[in-house]
Protein backbone atom coordinates (compact mmCIF):
# COMPACT_ATOMS: atom_id res chain seq x y z
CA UNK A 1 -8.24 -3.41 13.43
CA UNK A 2 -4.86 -3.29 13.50
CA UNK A 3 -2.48 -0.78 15.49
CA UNK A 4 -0.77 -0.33 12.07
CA UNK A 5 -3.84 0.28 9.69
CA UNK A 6 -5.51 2.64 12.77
CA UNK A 7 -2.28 4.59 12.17
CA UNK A 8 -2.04 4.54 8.36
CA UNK A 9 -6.11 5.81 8.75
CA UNK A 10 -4.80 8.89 10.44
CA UNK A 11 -2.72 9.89 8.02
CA UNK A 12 -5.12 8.90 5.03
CA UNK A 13 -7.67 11.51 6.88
CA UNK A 14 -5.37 14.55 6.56
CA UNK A 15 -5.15 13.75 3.02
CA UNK A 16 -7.36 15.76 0.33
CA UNK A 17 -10.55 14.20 -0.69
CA UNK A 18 -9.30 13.03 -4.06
CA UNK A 19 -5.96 11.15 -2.25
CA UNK A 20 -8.65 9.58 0.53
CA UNK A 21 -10.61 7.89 -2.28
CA UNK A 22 -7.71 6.47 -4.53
CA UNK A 23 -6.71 5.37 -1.17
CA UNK A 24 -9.73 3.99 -0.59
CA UNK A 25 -10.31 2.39 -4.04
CA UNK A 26 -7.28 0.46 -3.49
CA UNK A 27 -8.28 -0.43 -0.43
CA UNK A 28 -11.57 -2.04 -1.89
CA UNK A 29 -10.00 -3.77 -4.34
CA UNK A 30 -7.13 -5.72 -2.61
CA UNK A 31 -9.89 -6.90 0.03
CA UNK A 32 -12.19 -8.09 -2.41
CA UNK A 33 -12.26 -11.41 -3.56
CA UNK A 34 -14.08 -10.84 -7.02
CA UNK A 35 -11.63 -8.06 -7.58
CA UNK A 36 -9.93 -8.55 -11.19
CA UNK A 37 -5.77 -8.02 -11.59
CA UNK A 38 -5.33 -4.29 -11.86
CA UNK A 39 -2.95 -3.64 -15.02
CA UNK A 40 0.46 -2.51 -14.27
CA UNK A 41 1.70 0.20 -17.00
CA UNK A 42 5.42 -0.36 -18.52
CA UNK A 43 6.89 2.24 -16.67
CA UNK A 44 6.24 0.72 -13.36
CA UNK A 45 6.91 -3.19 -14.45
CA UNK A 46 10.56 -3.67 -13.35
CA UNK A 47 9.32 -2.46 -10.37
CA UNK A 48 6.44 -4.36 -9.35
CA UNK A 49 8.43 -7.73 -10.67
CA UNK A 50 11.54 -7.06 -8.36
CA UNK A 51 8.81 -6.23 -5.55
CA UNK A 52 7.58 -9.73 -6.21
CA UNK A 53 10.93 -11.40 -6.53
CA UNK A 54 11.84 -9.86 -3.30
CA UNK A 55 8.67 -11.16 -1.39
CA UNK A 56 9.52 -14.60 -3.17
CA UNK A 57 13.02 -14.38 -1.23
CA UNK A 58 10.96 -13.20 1.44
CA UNK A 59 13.04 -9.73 1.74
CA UNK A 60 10.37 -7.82 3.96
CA UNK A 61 10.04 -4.74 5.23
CA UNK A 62 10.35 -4.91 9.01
CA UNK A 63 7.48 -3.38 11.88
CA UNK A 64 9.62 -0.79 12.42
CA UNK A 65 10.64 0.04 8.75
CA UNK A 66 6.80 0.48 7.81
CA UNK A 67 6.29 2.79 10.59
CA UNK A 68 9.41 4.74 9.77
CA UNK A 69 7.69 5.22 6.19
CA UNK A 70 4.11 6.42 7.78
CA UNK A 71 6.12 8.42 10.27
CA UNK A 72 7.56 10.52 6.36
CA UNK A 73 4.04 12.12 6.23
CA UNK A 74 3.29 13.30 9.80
């Protein structure tokens, strides 16, 4: 296991029990390979296709800039 995801754990254990298992739903489903395309709602669209269009021109977030972001709920 990762540094990163040992870190992201921590946090995801001081969440209520509701958070931990969306969390861990999602977690599920992006490791599985039988898992089918979850459905993005209209309201979130532009978003996710920018998000994609940025990892196309690979625009990603940095070590340090994830961390930063974990670092938000400590």
């Amino acid at each position: 296991m990762t540094k990163l995801l040992e870190k992201a754990l921590e946090v995801v254990r001081r969440l209520p029990p509701g958070t931990q298992d969306e969390i861990a739903r999602a977690m599920l489903t992006m490791a599985s390979d039988d898992a089918a395309p979850e459905e993005v709602g209209p309201a979130h669209l532009s978003a996710v296709l920018e998000g994609l269009a940025q990892a196309k021109r690979r625009e990603l977030a940095t070590d340090d800039e994830v961390e930063a972001a974990f670092r938000r709920f400590d």
